[in-house]
C-alpha atoms as a PDB file:
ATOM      1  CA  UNK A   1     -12.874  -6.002   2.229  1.00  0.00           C
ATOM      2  CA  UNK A   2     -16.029  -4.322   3.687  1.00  0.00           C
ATOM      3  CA  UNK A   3     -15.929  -0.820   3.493  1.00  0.00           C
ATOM      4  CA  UNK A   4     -19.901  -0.494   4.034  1.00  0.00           C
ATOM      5  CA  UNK A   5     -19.600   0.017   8.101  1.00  0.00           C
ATOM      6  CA  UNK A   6     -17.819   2.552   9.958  1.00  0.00           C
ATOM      7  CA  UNK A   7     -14.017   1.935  10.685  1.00  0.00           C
ATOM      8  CA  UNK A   8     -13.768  -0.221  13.843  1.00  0.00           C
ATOM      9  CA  UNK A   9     -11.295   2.313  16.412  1.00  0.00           C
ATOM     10  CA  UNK A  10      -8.463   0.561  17.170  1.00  0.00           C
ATOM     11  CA  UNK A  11      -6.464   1.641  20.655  1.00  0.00           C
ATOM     12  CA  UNK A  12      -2.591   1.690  20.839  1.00  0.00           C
ATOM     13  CA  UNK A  13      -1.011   2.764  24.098  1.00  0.00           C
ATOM     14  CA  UNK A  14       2.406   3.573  23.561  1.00  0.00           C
ATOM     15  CA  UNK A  15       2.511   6.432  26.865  1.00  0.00           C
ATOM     16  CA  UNK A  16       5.830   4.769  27.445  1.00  0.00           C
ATOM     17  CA  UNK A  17       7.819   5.294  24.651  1.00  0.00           C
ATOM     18  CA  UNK A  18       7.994   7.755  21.677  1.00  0.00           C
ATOM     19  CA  UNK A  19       7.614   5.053  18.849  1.00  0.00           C
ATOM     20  CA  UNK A  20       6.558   1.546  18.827  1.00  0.00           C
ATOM     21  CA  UNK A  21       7.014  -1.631  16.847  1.00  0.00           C
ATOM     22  CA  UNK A  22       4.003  -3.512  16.051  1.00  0.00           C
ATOM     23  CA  UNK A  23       4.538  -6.991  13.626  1.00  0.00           C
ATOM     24  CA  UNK A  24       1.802  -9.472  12.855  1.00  0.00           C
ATOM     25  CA  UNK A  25       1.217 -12.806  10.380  1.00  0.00           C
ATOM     26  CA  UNK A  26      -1.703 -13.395   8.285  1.00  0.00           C
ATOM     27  CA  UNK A  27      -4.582 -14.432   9.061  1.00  0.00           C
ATOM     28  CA  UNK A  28      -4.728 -12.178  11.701  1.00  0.00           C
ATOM     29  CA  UNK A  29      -7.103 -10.493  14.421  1.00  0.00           C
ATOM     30  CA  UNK A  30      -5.681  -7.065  13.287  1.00  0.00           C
ATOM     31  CA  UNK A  31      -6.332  -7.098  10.072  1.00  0.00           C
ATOM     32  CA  UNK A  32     -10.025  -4.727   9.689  1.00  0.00           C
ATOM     33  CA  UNK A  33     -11.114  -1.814   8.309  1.00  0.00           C
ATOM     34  CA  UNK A  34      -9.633   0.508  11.376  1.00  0.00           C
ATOM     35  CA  UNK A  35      -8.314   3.762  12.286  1.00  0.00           C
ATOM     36  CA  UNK A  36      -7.024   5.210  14.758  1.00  0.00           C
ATOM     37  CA  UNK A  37      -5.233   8.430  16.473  1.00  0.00           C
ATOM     38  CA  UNK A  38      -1.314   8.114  15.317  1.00  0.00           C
ATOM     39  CA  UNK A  39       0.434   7.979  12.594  1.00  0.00           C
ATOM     40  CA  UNK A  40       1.287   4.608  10.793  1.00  0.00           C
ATOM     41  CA  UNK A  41       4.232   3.831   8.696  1.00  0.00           C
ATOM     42  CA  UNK A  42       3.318  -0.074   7.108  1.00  0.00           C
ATOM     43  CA  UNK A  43       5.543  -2.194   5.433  1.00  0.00           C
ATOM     44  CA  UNK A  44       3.858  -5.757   3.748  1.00  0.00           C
ATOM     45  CA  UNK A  45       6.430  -8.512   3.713  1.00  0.00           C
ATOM     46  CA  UNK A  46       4.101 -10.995   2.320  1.00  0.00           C
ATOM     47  CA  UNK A  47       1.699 -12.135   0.599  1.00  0.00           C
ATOM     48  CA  UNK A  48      -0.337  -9.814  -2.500  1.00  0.00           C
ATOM     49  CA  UNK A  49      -4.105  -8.661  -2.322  1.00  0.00           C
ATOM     50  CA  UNK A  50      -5.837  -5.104  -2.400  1.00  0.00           C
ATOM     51  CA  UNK A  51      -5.547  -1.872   0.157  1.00  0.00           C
ATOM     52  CA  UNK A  52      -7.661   0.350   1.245  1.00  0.00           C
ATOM     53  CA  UNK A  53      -6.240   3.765   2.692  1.00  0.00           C
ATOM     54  CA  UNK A  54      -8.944   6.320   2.987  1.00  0.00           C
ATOM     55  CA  UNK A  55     -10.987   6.516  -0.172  1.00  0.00           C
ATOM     56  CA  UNK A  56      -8.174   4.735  -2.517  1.00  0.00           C
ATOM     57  CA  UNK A  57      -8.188   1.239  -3.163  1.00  0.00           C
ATOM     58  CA  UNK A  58      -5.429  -0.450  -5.076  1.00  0.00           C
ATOM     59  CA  UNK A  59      -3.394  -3.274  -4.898  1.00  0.00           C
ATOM     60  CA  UNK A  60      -0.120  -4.724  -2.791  1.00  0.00           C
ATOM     61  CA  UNK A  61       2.279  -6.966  -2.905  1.00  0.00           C
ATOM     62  CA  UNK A  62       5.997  -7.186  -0.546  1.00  0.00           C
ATOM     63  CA  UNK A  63       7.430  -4.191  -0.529  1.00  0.00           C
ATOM     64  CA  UNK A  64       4.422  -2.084  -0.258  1.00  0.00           C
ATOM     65  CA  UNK A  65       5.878   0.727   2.261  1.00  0.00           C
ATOM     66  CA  UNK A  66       3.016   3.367   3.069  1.00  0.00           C
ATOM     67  CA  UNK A  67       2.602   5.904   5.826  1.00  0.00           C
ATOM     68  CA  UNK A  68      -1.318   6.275   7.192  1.00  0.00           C
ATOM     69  CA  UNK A  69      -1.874   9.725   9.033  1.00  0.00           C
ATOM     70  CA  UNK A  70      -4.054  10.035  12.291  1.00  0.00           C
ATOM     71  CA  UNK A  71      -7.293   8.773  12.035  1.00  0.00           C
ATOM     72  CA  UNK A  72      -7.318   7.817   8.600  1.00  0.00           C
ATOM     73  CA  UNK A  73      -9.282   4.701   7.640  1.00  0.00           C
ATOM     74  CA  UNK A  74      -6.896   1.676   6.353  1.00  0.00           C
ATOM     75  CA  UNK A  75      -6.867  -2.359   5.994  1.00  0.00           C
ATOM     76  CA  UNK A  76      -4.341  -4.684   3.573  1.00  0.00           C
ATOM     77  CA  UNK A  77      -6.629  -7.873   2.478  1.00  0.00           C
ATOM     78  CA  UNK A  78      -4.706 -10.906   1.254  1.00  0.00           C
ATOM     79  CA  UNK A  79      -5.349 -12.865  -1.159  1.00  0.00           C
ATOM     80  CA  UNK A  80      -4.945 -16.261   0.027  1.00  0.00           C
ATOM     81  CA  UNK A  81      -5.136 -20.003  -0.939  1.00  0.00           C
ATOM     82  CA  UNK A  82      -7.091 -22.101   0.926  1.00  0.00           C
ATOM     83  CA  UNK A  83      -5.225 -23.083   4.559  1.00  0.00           C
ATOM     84  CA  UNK A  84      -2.388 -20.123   3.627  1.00  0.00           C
ATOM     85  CA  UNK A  85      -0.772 -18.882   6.167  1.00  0.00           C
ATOM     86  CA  UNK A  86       1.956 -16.794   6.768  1.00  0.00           C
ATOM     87  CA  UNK A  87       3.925 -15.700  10.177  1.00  0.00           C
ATOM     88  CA  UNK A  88       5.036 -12.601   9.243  1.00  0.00           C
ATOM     89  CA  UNK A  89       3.167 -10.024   6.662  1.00  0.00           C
ATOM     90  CA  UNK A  90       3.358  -6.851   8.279  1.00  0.00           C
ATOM     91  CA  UNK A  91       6.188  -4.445   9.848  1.00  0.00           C
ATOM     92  CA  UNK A  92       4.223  -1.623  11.802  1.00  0.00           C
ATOM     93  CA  UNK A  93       6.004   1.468  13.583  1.00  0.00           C
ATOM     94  CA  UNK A  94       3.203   3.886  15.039  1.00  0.00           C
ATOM     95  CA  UNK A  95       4.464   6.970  16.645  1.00  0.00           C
ATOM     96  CA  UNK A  96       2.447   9.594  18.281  1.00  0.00           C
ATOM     97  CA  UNK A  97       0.960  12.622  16.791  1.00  0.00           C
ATOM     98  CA  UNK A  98       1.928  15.503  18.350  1.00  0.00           C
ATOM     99  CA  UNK A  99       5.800  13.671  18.280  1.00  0.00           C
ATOM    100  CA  UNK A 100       7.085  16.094  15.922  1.00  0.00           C
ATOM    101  CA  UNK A 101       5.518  19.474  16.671  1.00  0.00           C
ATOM    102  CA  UNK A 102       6.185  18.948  20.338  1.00  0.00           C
ATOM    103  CA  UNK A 103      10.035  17.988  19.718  1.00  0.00           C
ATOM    104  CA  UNK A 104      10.784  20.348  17.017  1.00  0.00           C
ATOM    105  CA  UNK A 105      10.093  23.338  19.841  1.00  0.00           C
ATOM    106  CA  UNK A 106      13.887  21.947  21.000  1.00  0.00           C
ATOM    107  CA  UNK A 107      15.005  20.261  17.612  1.00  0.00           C
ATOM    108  CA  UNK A 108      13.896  22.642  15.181  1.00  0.00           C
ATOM    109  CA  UNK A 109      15.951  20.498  12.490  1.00  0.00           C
ATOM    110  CA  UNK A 110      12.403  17.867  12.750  1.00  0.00           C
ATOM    111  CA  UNK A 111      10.283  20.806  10.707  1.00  0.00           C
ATOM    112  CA  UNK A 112      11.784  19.411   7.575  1.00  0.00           C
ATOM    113  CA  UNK A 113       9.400  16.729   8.425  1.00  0.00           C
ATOM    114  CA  UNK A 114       6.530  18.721   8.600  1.00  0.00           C
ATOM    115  CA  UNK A 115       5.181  18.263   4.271  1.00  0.00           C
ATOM    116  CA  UNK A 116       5.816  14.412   4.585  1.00  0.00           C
ATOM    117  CA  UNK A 117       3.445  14.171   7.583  1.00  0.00           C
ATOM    118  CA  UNK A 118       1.168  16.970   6.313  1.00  0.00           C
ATOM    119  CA  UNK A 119       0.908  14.426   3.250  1.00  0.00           C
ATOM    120  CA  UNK A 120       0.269  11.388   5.140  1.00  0.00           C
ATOM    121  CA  UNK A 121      -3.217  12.388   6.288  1.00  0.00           C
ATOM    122  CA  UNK A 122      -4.314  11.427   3.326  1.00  0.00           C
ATOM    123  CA  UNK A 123      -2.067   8.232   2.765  1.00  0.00           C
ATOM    124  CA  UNK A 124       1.076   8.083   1.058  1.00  0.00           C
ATOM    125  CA  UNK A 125       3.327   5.387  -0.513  1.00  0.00           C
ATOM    126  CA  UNK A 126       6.958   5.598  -1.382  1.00  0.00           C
ATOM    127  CA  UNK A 127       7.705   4.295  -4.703  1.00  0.00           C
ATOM    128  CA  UNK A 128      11.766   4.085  -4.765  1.00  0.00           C
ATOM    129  CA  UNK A 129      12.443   2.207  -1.264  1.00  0.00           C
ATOM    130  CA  UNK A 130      14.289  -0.656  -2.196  1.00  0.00           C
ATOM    131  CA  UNK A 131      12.906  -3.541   0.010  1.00  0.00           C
ATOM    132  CA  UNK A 132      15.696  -4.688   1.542  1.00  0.00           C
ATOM    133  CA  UNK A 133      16.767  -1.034   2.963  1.00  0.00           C
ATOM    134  CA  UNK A 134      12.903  -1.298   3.945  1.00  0.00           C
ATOM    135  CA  UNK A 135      13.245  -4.348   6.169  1.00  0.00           C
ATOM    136  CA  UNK A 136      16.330  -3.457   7.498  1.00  0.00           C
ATOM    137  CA  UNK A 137      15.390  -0.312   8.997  1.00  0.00           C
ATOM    138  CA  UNK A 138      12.277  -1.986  10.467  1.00  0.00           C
ATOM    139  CA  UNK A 139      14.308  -4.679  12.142  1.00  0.00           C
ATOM    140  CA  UNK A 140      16.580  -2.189  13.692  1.00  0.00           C
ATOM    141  CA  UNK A 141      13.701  -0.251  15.281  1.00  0.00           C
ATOM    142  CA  UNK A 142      12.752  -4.054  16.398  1.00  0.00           C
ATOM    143  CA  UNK A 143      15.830  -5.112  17.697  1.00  0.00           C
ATOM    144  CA  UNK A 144      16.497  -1.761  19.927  1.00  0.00           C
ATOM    145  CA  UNK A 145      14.991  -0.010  22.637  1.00  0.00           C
ATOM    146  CA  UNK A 146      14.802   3.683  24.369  1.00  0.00           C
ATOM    147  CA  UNK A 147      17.055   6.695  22.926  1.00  0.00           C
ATOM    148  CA  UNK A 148      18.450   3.926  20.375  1.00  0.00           C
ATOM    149  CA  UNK A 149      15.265   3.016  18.960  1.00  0.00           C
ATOM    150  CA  UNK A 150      14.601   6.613  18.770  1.00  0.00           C
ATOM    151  CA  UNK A 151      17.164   7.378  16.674  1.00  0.00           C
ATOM    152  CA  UNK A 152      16.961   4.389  14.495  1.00  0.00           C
ATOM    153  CA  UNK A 153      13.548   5.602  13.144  1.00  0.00           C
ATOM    154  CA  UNK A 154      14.278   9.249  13.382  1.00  0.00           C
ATOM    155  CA  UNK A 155      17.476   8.361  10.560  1.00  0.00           C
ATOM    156  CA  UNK A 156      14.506   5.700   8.571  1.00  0.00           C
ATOM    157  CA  UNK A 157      12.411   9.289   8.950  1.00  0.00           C
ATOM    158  CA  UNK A 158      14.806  11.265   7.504  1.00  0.00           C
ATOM    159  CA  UNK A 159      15.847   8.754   4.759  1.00  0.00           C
ATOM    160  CA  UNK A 160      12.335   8.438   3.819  1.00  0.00           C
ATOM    161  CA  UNK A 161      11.933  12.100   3.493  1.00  0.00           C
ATOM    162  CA  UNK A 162      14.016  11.850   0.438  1.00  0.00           C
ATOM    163  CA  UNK A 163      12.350   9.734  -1.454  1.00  0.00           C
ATOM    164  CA  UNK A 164       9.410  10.023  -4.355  1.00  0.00           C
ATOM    165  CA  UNK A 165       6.074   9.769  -2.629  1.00  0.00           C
ATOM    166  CA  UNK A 166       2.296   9.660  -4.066  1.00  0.00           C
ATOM    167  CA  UNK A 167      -0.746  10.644  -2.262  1.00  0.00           C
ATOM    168  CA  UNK A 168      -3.205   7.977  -1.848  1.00  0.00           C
ATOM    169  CA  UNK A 169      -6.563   9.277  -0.698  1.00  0.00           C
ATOM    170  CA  UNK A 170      -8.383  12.108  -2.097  1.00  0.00           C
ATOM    171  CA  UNK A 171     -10.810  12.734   0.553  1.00  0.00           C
ATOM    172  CA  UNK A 172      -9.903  13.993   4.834  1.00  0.00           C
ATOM    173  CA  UNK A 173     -10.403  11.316   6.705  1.00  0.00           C
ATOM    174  CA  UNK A 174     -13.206  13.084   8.700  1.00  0.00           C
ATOM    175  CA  UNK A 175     -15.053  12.780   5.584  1.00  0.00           C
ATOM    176  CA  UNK A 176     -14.198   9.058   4.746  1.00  0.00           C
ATOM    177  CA  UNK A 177     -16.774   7.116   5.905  1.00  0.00           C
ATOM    178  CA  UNK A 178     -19.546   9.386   4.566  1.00  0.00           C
ATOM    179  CA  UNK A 179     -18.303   8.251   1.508  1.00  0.00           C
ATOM    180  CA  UNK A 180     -18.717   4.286   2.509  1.00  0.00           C
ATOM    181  CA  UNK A 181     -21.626   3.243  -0.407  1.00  0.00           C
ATOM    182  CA  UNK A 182     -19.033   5.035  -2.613  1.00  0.00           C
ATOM    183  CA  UNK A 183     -16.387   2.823  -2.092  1.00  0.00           C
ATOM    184  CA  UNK A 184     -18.267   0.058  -1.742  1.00  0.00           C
ATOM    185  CA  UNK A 185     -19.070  -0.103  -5.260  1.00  0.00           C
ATOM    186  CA  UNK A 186     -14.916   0.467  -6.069  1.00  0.00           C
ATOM    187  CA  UNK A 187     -14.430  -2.283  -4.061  1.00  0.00           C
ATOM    188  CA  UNK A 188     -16.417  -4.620  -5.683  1.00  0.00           C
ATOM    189  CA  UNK A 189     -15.134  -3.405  -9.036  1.00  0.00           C
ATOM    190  CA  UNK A 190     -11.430  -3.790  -7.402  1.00  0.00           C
ATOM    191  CA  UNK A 191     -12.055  -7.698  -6.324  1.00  0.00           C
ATOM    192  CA  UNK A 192     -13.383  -8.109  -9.775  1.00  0.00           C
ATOM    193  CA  UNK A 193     -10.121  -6.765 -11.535  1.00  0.00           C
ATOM    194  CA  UNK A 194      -8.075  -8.781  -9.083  1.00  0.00           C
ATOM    195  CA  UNK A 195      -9.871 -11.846  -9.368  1.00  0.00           C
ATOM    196  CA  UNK A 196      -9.809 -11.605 -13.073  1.00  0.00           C
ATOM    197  CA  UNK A 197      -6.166  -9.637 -14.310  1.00  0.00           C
ATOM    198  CA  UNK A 198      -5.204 -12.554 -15.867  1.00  0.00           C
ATOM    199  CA  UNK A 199      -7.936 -12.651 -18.625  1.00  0.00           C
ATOM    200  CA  UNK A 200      -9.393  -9.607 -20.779  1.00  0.00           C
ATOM    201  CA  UNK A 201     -11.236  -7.527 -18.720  1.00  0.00           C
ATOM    202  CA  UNK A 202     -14.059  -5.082 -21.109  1.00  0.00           C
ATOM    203  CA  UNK A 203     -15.058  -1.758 -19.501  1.00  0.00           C
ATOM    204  CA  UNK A 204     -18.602  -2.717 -20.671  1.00  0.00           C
ATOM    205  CA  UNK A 205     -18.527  -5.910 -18.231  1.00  0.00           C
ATOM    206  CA  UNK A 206     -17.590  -3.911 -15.036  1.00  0.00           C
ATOM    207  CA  UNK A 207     -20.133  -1.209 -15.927  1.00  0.00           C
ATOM    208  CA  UNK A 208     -22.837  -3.676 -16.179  1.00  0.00           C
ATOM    209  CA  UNK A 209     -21.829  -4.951 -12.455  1.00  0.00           C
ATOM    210  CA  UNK A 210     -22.614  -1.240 -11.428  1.00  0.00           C
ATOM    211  CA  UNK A 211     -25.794  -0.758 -14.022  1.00  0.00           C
ATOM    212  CA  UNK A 212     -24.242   2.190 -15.142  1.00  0.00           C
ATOM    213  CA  UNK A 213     -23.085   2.983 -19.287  1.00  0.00           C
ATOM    214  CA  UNK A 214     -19.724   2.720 -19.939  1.00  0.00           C
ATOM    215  CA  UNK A 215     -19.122   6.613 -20.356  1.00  0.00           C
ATOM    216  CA  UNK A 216     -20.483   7.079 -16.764  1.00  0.00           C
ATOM    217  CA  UNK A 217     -18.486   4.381 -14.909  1.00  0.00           C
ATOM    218  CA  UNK A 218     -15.262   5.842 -16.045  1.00  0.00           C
ATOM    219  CA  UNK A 219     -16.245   9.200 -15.078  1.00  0.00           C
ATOM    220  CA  UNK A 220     -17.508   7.709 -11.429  1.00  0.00           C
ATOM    221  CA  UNK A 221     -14.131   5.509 -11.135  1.00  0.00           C
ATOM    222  CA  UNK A 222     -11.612   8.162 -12.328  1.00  0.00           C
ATOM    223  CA  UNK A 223     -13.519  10.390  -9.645  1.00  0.00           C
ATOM    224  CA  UNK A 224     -14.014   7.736  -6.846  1.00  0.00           C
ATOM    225  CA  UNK A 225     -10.778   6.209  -6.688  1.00  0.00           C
ATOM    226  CA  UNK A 226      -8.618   8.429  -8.705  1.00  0.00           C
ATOM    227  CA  UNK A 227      -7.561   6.050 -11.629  1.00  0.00           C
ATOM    228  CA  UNK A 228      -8.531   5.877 -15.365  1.00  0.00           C
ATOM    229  CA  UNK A 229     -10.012   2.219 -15.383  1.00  0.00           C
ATOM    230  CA  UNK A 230      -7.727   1.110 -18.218  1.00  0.00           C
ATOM    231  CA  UNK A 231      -4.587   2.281 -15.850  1.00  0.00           C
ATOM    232  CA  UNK A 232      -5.487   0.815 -12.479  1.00  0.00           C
ATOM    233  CA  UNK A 233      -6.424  -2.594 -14.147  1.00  0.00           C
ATOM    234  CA  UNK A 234      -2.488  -1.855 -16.099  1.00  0.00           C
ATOM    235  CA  UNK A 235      -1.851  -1.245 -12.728  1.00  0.00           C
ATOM    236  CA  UNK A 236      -3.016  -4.280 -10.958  1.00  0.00           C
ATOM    237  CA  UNK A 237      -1.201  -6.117 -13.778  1.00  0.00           C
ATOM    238  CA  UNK A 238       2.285  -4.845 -13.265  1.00  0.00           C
ATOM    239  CA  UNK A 239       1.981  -5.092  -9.484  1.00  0.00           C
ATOM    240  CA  UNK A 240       1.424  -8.713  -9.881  1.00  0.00           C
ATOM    241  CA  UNK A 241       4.370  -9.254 -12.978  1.00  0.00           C
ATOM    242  CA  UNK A 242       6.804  -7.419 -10.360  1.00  0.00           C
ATOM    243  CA  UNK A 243       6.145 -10.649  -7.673  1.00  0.00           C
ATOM    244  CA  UNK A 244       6.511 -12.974 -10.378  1.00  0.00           C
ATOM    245  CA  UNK A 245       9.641 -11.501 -11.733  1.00  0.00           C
ATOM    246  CA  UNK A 246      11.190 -11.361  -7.468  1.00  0.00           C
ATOM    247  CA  UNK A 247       9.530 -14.966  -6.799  1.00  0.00           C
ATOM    248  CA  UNK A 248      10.025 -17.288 -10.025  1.00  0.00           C
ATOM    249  CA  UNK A 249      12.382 -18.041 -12.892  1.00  0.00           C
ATOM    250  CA  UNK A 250       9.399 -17.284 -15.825  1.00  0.00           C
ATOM    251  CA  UNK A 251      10.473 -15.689 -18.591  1.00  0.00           C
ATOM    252  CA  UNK A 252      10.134 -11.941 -19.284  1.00  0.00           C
ATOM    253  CA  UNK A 253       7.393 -12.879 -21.802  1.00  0.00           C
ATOM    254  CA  UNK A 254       5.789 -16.022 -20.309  1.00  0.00           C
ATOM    255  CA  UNK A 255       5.060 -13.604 -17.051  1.00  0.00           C
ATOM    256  CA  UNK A 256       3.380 -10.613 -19.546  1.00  0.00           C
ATOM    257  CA  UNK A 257       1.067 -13.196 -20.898  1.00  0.00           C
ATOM    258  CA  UNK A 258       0.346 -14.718 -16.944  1.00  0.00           C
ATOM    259  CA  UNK A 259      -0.624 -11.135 -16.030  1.00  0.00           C
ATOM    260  CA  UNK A 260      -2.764 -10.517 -19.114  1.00  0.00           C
ATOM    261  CA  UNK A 261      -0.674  -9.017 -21.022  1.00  0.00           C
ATOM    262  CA  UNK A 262      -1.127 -10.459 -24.625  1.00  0.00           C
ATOM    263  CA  UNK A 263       1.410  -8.060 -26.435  1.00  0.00           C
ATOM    264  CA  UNK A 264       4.841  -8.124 -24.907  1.00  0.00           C
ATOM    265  CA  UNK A 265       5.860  -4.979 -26.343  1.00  0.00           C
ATOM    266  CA  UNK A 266       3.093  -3.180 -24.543  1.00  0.00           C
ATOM    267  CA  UNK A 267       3.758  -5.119 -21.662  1.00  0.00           C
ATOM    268  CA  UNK A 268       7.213  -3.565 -21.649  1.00  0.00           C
ATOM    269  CA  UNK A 269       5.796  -0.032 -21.997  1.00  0.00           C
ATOM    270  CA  UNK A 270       3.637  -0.265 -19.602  1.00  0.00           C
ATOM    271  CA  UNK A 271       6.046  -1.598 -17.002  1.00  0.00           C
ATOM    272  CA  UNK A 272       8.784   0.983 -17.566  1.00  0.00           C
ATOM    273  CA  UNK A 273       5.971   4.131 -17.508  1.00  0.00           C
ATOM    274  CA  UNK A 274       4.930   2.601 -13.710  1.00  0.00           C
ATOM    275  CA  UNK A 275       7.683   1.761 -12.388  1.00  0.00           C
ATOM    276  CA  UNK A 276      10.401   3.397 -13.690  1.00  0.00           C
ATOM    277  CA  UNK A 277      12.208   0.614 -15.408  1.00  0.00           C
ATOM    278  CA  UNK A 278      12.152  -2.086 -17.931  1.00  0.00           C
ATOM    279  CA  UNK A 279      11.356  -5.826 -16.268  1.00  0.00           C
ATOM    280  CA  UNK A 280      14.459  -6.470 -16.962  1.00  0.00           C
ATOM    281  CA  UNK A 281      16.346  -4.247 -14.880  1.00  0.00           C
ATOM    282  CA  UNK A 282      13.868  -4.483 -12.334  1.00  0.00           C
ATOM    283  CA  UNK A 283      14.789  -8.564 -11.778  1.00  0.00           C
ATOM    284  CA  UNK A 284      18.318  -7.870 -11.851  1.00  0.00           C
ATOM    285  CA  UNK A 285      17.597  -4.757  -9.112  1.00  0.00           C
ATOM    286  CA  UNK A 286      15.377  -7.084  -7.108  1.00  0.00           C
ATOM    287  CA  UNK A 287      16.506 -10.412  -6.796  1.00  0.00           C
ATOM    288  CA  UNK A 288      14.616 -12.661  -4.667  1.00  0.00           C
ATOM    289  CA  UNK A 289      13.489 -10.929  -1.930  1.00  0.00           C
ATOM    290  CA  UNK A 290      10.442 -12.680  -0.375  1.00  0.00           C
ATOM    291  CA  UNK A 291      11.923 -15.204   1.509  1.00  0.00           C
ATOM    292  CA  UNK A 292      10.243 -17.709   3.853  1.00  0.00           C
ATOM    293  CA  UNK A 293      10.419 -17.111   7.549  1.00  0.00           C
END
């Protein structure tokens, strides 16, 4: 992902309707480092690889459900095999905005939106949407039109308004792209950990990359993207265990020692403080649910 150039603006005309539904496979033509002037709510069907969303990188996988703010910098990079190719990856809605503040002077009831959108300038993902409830409410925004389609994604809206949220960027995005050397350097360090989660990874080896000491390159990580090293590569771990435990039959501990986890019992703890759960009640809570299309 190339972070070192300004975003590329991307137009969407949508003076016709109050919402609309954008969807698009992999590889793509849409799929830069963009921005633009609505608001963004992504869902990624397929495929796993690393986001960037402001000035925090990370990775995705299906399921990733995030809503980007006006003019916020943002691009999902796949990581594919050679020839891959996938016809669906990503479920867009993009609504104006100005669509709240301008309806809520008749529907006051839409200024219980007004922290969840305050939040998404800087990027946020929703950590307890159950995929399946994801997709669903997508489709339905798809499959309608006018005051239906309307109030499909005003009841998604309000749904999602419920639900635990984290803040993904630390920085406005007026003041992104004067960061861009910044995150280039996180973003080499990112396609390093991705490339390599599988295997030991030594703080001294990524520091070297940078030719910085070890004490310095966690202080300039933690700062630039907001992680502790040791938890974003635990991080980048999990979010690859949880597509092997939705897309194959492994065992608990054969998938652990695929992700690079050597100790199973720190594999476990590590998987319950991120997401919530054990693995095991996570397989049994998401059965199969990347399907082919």
């Amino acid at each position: 992902m190339s972070v070192a150039k300004d975003p590329v603006w991307e137009f969407i005309q949508i003076d016709d309707e109050s919402v609309r539904y954008v969807e698009h496979g992999v590889p793509h033509e849409r799929i830069h480092w963009h921005v633009h002037e609505e608001y963004e709510l992504h869902l990624i069907v397929k495929t796993h690889g690393k986001v960037m969303i402001g000035n925090y990188l990370g990775p995705f996988s299906p399921g990733n459900l995030t809503l980007v703010g006006p003019w916020l910098p943002h691009n999902w990079e796949s990581q594919l095999a050679p020839g891959e190719t996938h016809q669906l990856r990503d479920m867009v809605v993009v609504f104006k905005p100005d669509l709240f503040d301008g309806a809520a002077l008749v529907f006051p009831e839409l200024m219980q939106f007004t922290r969840l959108l305050e939040q998404a300038k800087m990027g946020i993902e929703f950590l307890d949407v159950p995929f399946d409830k994801a997709e669903e409410n997508f489709r339905k925004i798809r499959e309608s039109q006018g005051v239906t389609r309307l109030v499909n994604f005003l009841s998604f809206i309000d749904y999602l308004n419920s639900r635990s949220t984290r803040v993904l960027s630390n920085m406005p995005a007026s003041e992104t792209k004067d960061a861009s050397t910044v995150q280039s350097r996180v973003s080499d360090v990112v396609n390093y950990v991705m490339q390599n989660y599988q295997t030991p990874i030594r703080l001294k080896t990524v520091a070297d990359m940078l030719g910085m000491t070890e004490s310095y390159f966690s202080r300039f990580f933690h700062q630039a993207s907001g992680h502790r090293f040791t938890d974003f590569v635990n991080r980048v771990r999990i979010q690859r265990a949880c597509v092997l435990l939705r897309e194959s039959e492994d065992t608990i501990a054969d998938i652990s020692q695929t992700v690079g986890f050597h100790n199973l019992a720190n594999f476990s703890r590590q998987f319950r403080r991120i997401k919530g759960v054990s693995p095991l009640v996570y397989r049994k809570k998401h059965p199969t649910l990347v399907r082919e299309r």
